[in-house]
Protein backbone atom coordinates (compact mmCIF):
# COMPACT_ATOMS: atom_id res chain seq x y z
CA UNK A 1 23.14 23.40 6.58
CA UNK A 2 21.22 21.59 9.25
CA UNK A 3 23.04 18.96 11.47
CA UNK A 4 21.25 15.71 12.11
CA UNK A 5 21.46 13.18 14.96
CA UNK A 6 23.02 11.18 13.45
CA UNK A 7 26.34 13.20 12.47
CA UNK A 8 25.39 13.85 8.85
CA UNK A 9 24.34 17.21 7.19
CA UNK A 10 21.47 18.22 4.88
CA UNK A 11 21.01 21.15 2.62
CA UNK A 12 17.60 22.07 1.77
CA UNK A 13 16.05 23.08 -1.45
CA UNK A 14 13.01 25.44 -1.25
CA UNK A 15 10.33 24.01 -3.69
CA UNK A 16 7.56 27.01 -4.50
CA UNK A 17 4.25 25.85 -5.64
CA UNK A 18 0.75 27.45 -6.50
CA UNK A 19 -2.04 25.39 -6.12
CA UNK A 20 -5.19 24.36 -8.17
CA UNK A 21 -7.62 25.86 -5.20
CA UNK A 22 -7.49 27.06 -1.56
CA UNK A 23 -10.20 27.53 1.46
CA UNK A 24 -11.28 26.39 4.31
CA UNK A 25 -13.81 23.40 5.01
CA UNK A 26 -14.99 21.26 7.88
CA UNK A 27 -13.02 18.19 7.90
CA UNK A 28 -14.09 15.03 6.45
CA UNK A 29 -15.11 11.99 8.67
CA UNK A 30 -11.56 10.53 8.09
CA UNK A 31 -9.69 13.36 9.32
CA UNK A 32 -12.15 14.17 12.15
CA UNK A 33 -11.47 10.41 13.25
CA UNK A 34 -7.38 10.93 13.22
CA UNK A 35 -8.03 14.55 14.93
CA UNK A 36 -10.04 12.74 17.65
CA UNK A 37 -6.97 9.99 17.99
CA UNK A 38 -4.92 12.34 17.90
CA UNK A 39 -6.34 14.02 20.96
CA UNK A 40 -6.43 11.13 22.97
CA UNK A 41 -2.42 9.90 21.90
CA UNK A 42 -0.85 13.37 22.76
CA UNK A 43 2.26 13.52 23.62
CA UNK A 44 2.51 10.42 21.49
CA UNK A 45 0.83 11.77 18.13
CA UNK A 46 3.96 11.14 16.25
CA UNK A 47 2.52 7.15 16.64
CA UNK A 48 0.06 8.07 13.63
CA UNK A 49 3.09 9.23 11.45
CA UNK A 50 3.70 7.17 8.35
CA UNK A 51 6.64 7.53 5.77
CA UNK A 52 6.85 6.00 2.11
CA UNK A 53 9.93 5.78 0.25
CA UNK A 54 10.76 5.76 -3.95
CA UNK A 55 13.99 4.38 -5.29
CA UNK A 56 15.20 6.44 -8.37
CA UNK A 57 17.00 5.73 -10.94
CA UNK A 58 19.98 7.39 -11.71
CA UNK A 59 18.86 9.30 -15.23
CA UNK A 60 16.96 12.31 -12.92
CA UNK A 61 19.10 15.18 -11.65
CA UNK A 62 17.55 17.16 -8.94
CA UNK A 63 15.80 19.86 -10.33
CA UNK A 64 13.48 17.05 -12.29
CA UNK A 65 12.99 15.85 -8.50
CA UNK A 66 12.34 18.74 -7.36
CA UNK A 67 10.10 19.37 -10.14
CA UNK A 68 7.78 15.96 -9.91
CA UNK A 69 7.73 16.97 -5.94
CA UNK A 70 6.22 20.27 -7.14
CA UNK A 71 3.79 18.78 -8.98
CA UNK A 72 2.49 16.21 -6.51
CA UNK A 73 2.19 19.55 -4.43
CA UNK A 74 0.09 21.69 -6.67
CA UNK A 75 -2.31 18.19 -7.71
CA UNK A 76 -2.92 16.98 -4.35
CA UNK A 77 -4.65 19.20 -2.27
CA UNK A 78 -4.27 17.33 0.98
CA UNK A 79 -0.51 18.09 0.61
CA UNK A 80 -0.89 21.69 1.46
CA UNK A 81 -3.55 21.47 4.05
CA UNK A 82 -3.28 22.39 7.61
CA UNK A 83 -5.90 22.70 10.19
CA UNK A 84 -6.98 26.14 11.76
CA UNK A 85 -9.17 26.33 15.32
CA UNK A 86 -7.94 23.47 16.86
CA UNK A 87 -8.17 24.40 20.11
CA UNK A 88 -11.90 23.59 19.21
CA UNK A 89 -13.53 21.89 16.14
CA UNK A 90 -10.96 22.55 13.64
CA UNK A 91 -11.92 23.56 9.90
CA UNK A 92 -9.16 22.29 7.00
CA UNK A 93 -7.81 25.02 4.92
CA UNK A 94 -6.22 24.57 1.85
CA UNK A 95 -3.60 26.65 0.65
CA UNK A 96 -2.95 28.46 -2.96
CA UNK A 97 0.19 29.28 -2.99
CA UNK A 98 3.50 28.43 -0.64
CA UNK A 99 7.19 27.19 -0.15
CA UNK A 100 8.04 23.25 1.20
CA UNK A 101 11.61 22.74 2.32
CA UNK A 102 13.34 19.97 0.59
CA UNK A 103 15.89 18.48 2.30
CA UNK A 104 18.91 17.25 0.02
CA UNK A 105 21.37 14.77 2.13
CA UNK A 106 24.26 13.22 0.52
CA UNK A 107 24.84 9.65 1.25
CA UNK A 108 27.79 7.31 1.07
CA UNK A 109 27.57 4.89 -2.07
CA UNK A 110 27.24 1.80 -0.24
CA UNK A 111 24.68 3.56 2.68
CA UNK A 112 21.74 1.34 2.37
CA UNK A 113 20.50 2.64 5.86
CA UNK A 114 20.12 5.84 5.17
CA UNK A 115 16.51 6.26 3.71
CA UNK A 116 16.07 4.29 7.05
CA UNK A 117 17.62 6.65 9.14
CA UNK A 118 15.50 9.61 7.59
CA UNK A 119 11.96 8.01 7.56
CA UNK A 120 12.51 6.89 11.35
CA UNK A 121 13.65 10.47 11.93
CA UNK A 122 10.53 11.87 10.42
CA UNK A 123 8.33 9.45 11.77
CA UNK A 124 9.38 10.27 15.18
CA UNK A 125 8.64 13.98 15.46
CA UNK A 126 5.07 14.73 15.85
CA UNK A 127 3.27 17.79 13.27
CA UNK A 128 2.34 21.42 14.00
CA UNK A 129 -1.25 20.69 12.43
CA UNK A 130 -1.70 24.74 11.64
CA UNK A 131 2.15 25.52 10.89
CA UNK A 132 3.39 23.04 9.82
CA UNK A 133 2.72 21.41 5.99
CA UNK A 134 1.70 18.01 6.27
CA UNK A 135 4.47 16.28 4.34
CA UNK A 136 8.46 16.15 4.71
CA UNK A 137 10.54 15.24 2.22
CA UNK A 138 14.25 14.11 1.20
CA UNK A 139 16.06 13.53 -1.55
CA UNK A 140 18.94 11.52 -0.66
CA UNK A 141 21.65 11.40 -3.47
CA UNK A 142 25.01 9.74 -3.85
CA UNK A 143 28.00 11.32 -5.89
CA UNK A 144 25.48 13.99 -6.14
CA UNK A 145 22.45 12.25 -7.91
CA UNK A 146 19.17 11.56 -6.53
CA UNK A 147 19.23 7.89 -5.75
CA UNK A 148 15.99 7.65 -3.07
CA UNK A 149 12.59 9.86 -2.34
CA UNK A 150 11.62 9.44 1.24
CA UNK A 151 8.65 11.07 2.66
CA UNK A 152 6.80 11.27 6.34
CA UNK A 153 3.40 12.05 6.33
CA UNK A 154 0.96 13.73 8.57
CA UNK A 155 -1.72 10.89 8.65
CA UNK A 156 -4.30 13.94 8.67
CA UNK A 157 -3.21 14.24 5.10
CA UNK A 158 -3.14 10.75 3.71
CA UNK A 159 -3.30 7.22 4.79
CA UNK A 160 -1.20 4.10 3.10
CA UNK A 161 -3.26 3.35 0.38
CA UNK A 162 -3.47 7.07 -0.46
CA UNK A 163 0.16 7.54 -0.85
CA UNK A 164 0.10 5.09 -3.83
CA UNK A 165 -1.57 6.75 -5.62
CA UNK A 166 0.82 9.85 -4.99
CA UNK A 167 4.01 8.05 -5.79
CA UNK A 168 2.09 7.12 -8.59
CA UNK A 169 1.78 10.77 -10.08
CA UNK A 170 5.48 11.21 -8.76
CA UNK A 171 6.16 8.47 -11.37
CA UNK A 172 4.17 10.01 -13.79
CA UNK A 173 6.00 13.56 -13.07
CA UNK A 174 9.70 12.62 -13.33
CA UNK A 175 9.24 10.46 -16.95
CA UNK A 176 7.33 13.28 -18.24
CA UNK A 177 3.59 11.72 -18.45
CA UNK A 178 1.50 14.24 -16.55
CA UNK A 179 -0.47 15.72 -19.58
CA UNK A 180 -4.03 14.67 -19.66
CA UNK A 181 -4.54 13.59 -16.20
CA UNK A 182 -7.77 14.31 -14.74
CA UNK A 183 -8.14 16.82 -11.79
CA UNK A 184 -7.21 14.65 -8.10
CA UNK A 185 -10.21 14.67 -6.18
CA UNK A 186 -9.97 16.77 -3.28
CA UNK A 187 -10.53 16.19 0.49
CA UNK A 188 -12.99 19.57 0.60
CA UNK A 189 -14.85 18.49 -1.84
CA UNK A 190 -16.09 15.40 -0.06
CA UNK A 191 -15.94 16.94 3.20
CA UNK A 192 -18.79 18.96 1.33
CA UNK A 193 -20.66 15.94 0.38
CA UNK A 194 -20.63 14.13 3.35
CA UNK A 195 -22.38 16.98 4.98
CA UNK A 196 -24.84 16.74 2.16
CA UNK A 197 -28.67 14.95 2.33
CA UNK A 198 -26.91 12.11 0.26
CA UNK A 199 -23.86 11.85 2.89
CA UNK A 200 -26.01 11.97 5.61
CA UNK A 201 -28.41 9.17 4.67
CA UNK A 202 -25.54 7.24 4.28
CA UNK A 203 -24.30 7.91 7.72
CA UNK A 204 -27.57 7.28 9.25
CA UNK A 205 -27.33 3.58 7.65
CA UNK A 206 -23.89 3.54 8.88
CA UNK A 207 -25.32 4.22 12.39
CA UNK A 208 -27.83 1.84 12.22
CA UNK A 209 -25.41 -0.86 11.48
CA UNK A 210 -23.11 0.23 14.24
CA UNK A 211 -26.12 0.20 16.84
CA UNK A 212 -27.16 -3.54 15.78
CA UNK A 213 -23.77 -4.63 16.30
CA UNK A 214 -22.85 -2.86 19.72
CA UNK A 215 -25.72 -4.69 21.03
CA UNK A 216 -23.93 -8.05 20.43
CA UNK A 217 -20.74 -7.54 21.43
CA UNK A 218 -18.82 -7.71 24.65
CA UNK A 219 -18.13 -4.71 26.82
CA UNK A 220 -14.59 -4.98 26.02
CA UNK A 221 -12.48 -7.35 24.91
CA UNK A 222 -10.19 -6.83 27.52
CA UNK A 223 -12.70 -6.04 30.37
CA UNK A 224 -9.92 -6.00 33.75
CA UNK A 225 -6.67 -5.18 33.98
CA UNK A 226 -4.85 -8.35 36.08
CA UNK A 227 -1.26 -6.91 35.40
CA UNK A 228 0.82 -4.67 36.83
CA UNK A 229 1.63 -2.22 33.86
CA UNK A 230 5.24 -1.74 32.67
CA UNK A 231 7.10 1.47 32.90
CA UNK A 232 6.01 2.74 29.93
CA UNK A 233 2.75 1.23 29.98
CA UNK A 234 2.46 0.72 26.24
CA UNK A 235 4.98 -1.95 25.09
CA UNK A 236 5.47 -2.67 21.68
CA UNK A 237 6.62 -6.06 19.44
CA UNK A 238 7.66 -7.29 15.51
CA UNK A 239 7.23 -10.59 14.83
CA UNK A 240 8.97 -10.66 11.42
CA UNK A 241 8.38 -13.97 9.56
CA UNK A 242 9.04 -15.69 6.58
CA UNK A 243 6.85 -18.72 6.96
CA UNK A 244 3.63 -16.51 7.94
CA UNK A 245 4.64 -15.16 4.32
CA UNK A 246 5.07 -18.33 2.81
CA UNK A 247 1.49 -19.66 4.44
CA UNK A 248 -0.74 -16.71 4.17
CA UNK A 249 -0.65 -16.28 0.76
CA UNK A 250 -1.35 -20.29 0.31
CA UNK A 251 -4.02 -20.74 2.43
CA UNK A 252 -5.68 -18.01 1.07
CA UNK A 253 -5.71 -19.24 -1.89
CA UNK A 254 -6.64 -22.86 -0.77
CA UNK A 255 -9.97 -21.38 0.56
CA UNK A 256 -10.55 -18.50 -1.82
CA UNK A 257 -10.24 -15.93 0.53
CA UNK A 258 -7.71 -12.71 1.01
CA UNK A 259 -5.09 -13.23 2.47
CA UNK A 260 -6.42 -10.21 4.88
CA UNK A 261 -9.15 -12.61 5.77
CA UNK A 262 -7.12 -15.20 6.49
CA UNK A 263 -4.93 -13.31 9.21
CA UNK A 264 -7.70 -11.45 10.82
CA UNK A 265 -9.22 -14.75 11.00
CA UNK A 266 -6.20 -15.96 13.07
CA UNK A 267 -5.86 -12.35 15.03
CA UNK A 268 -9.64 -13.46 16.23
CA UNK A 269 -9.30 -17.44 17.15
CA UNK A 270 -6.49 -16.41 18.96
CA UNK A 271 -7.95 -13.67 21.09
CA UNK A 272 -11.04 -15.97 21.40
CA UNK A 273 -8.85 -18.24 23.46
CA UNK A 274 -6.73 -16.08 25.28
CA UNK A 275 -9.75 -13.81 26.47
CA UNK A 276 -12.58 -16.34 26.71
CA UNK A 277 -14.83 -14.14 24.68
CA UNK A 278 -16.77 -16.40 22.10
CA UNK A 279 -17.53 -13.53 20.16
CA UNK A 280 -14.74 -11.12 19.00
CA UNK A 281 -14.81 -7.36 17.86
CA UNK A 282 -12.42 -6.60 16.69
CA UNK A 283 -11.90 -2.57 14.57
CA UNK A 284 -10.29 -3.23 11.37
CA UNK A 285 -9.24 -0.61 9.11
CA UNK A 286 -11.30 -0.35 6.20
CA UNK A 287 -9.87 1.89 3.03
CA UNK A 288 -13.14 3.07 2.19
CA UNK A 289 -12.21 3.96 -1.50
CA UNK A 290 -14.93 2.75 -3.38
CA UNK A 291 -17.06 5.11 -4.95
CA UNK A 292 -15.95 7.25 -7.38
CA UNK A 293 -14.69 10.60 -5.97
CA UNK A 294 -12.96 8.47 -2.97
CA UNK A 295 -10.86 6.05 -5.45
CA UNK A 296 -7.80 7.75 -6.09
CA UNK A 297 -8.20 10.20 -2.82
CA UNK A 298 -5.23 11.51 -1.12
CA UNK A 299 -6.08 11.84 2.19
CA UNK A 300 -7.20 9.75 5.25
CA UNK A 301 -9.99 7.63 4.20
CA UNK A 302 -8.96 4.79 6.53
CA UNK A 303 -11.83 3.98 9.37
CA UNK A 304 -12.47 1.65 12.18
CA UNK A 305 -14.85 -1.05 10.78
CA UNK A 306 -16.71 -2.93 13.81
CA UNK A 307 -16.09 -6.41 12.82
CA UNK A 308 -18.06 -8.48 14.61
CA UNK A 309 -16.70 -12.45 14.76
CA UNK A 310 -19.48 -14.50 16.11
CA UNK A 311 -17.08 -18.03 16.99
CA UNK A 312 -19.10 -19.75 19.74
CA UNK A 313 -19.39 -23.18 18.35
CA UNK A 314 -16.25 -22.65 15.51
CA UNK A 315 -13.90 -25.76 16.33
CA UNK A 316 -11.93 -25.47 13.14
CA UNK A 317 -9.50 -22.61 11.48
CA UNK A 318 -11.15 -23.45 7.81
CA UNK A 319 -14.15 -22.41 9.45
CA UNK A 320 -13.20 -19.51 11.90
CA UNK A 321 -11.90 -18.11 7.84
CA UNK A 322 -15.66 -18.57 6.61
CA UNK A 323 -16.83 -16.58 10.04
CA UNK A 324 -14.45 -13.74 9.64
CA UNK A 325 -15.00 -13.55 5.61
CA UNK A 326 -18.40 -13.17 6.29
CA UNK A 327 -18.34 -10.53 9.18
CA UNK A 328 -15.39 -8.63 7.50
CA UNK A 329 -17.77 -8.17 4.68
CA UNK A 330 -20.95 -6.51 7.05
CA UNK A 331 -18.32 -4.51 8.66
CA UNK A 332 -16.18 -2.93 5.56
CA UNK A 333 -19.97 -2.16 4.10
CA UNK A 334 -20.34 0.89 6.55
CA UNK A 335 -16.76 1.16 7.02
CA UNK A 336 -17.18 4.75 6.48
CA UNK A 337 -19.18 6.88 8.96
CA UNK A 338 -19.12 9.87 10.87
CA UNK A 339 -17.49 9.67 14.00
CA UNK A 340 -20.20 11.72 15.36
CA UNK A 341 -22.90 9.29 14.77
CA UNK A 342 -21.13 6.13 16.51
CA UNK A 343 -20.00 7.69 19.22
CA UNK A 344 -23.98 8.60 20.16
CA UNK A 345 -24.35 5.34 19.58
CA UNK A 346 -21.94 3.96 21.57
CA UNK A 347 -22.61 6.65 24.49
CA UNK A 348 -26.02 5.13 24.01
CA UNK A 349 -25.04 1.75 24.58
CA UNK A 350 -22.62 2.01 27.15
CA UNK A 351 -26.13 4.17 28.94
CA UNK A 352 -28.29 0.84 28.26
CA UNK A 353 -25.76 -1.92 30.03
CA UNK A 354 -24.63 0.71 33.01
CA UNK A 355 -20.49 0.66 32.15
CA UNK A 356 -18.66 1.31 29.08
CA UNK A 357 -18.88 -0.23 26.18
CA UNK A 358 -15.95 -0.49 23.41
CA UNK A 359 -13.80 -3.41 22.07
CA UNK A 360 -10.24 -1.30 22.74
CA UNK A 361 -8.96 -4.13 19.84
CA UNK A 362 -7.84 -2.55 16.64
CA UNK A 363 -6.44 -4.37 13.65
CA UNK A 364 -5.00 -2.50 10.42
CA UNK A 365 -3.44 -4.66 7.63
CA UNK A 366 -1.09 -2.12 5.68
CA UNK A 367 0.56 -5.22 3.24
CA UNK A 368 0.19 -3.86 -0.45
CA UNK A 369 -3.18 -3.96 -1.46
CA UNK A 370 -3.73 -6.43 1.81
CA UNK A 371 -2.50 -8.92 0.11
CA UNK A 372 0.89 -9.54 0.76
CA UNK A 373 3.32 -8.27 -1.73
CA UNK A 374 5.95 -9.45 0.06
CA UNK A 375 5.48 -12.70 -0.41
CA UNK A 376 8.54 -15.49 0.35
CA UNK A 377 9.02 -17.37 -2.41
CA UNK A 378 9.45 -20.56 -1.26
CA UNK A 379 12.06 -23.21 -3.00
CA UNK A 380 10.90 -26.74 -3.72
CA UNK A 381 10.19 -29.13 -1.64
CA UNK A 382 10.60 -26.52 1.47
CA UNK A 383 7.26 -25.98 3.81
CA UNK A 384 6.43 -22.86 5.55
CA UNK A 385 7.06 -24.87 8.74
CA UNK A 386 10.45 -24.92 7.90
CA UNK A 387 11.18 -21.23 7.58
CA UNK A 388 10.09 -20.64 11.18
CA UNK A 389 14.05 -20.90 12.84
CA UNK A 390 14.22 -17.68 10.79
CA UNK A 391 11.31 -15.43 12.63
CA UNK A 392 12.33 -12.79 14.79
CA UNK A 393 10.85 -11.16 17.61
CA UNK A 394 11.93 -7.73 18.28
CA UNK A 395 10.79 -4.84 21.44
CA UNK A 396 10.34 -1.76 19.79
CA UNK A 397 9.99 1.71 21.16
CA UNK A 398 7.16 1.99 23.99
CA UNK A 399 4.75 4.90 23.99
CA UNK A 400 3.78 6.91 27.31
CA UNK A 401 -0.02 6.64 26.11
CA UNK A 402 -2.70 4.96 23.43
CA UNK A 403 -6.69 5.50 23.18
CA UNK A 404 -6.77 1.49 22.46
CA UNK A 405 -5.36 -1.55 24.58
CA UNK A 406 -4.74 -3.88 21.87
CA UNK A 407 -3.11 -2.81 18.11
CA UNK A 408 -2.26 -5.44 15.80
CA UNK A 409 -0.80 -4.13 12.24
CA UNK A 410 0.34 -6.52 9.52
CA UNK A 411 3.27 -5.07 7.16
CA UNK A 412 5.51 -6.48 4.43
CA UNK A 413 8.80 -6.68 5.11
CA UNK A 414 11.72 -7.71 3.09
CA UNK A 415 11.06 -11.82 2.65
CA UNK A 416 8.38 -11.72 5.39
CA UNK A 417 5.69 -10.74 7.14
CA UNK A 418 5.51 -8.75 9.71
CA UNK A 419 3.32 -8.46 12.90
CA UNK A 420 3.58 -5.06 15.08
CA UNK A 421 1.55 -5.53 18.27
CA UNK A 422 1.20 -2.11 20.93
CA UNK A 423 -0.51 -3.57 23.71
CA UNK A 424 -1.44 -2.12 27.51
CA UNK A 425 0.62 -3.90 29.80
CA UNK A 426 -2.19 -3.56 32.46
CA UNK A 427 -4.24 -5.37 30.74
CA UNK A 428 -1.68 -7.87 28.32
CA UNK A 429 2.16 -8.24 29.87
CA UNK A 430 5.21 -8.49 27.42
CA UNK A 431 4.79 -12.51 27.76
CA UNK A 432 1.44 -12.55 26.95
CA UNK A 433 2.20 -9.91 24.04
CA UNK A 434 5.08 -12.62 22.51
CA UNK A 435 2.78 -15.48 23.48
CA UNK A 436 0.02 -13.96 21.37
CA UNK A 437 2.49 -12.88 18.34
CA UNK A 438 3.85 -16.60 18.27
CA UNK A 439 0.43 -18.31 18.52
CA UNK A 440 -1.02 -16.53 15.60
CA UNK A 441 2.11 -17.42 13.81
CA UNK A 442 1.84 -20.81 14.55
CA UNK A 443 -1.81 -21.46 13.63
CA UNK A 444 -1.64 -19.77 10.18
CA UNK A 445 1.43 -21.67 9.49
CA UNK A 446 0.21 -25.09 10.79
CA UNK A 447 -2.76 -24.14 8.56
CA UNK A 448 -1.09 -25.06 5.27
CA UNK A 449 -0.89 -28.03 5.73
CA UNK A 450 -4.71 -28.43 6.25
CA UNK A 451 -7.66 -27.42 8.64
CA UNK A 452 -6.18 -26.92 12.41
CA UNK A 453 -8.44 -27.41 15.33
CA UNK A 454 -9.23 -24.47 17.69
CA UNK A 455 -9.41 -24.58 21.17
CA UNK A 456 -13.03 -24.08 22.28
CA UNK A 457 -14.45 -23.45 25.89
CA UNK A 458 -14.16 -25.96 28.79
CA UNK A 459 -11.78 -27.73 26.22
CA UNK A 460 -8.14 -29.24 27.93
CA UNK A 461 -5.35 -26.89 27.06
CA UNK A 462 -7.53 -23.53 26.64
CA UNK A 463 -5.70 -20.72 27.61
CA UNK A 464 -7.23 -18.82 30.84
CA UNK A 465 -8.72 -15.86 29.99
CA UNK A 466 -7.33 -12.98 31.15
């Protein structure tokens, strides 16, 4: 029995599995751009952890749990990977055979916290990346029966939109329906590829598209730090909202766009007028999972796509939308790259204008599908404007260090939609962070209603920039 933190105890369950194939290859361009974040996060790697969670009903008894967890183990190859030679450039090996410890915590019936409690535990202990499997499970039951799944992932393993696919099979496993499925691609095997002539010319492209773009955008999006950091210097916020729930979805729809367009659309008008830069890069997360041996990938496929969001001149959200569909598009096209390649190209640039050059402004939409599955269904009559006495604005835990000065991430949450923001105090104070958070809020809301005019330079009102 181990104790936890929290008072309770778990047993665990020792799931054996032999695998579909085993050895060692370099990493693909996903993992070798979470091993480089990694690197520059440390002590504060568990940041990257993720956890996903799968209610179950009551008809399974633990050994079929156990059982579909077995099977997930053996298909998906990324799920017993670790890394070996990381104390230089690290290879992925894949192993054949081996033992995951399941833990098995019994709950209270009326516990709804509890899968909360686990995933928050898991998230916040960072990996052994050659020890350590890549994956840690629970099975948390009540009056003995498996009621909820929850699992914390190594984000060298898998991103979001990867895990679906694995709950998915875990599905499949506990009713039975596994016969017939096609081998899971495997991370090695396009690790393989991308070091191909084909993957190669494709990075080259990539390259060539990250070079054009560097060239237009500003040094930084946040060029000086004004502020006198916090203590920890990385403070973190939630905005959790119903009526940006309510809204997205509808003024998406108004101007045929995604809903991810529509908030990255916002992210960028509103850093346009709080930094004073009329054009706005902003690295999105693209999924990458297009082609054929990528679609149904466990692993990290997630990238940083260089959007670039050209708004001098844009006085008008319904525009700014148009803007950012059409840059989101460029940038998600070579979305997937080799790390190797940009940062040449960056070195390059930074070589040609004598300082620096990189946007330090992320943005990663992790809604379902990006496009918001948590939708608020809004009664009759009732406007999004009207659900706003309901947002929250929470501090979360701070982090020690970040390789980025501004992360946005957009979430579902239950009713809303949420808006994380992890910003460098140095650079953008805790006022400035809830400022931000409201503002975007605000617009996309205010944008249901019709087009909303943006503030534009030299314009009363404008924000100074920082």
């Amino acid at each position: 029995m181990t104790e936890l933190a929290v008072g309770e105890q778990v047993r665990l369950e020792r799931v054996e599995f032999g695998g579909q194939s085993s050895g060692t290859a370099p990493l693909t361009w996903g993992q070798r751009a979470i091993w480089s974040a990694i690197g520059r996060t440390r002590p504060g790697d568990w940041y990257f952890n993720f956890c996903r969670t799968l209610m179950l009903p009551r008809r399974y008894d633990l050994p079929q749990v156990l059982a579909a967890i077995r099977f997930v183990l053996e298909r998906h190859e990324s799920l017993r990977t670790r890394l070996v030679g990381t104390d230089g450039d690290p290879l992925q090996s894949a192993a054949a055979a081996g033992v995951l410890e399941v833990e098995v915590l019994e709950v209270a019936a009326g516990d709804r916290e509890a899968g909360t409690r686990v995933a928050e535990r898991y998230a916040a202990r960072g990996f052994d990346y050659e020890q350590e499997w890549p994956v840690r499970i629970a099975v948390l039951t009540k009056g003995g029966v498996p009621a909820e799944l929850v699992m914390g992932f190594c984000h060298l393993a898998a991103d979001y939109e990867g895990t679906g696919y694995l709950l998915r099979d875990l599905r499949a496993a506990l009713v039975g329906r596994t016969a017939g499925l096609p081998p899971a691609p495997r991370p090695s095997e396009l690790a393989r590829y991308q070091e191909s002539a084909e993957g190669r010319r494709f990075a080259e492209a990539a390259a060539a598209h990250w070079e054009r773009s560097y060239r237009r955008i500003p040094v930084s999006m946040f060029t000086e730090g004004h502020h006198a950091p916090a203590e920890p210097r990385y403070q973190r916020l939630e905005l959790i909202s119903p009526a940006l729930a309510a809204a997205v979805p509808a003024v998406a729809a108004r101007l045929a766009v995604s809903s991810s367009t529509v908030l990255l659309a916002a992210a960028g008008a509103v850093l346009r007028d709080r930094t004073g830069h009329d054009t706005c890069a902003l690295l999105a997360i693209a999924g990458n999972r297009v082609a054929p041996r990528t679609r149904e990938l466990v692993s990290t496929m997630s990238l940083e796509a260089l959007v670039v969001l050209p708004l001098e001149g844009v006085t008008g959200f319904e525009e700014a939308v148009r803007v950012t569909g059409r840059a989101a598009m460029a940038g998600y096209r070579f979305g997937s790259y080799d790390e190797r390649d940009r940062d040449r190209v960056v070195a390059a640039e930074s070589t040609r204008r004598g300082e620096p050059v990189h946007p330090y402004c992320c943005v990663n939409d992790l809604r379902g599908a990006g496009q918001g599955a948590g939708a608020e269904e809004v009664p009759a009559g009732v406007r999004p404007a009207d659900l706003l006495e309901r947002t929250r604005l929470l501090e979360l835990s701070p982090l020690e260090r970040l390789s980025c000065r501004f992360c946005l991430h957009f979430a579902d949450a239950p009713g809303a939609l949420s808006i994380r923001l992890t910003a460098d105090t140095g650079y953008l104070p805790l006022s400035d962070m809830a400022w931000f958070l409201r503002e975007t809020e605000r617009l996309v809301v205010a944008a249901y209603d019709g087009d909303v005019p943006l503030a534009v330079p030299g314009a009363p009102g404008r924000a100074n920039p920082l």
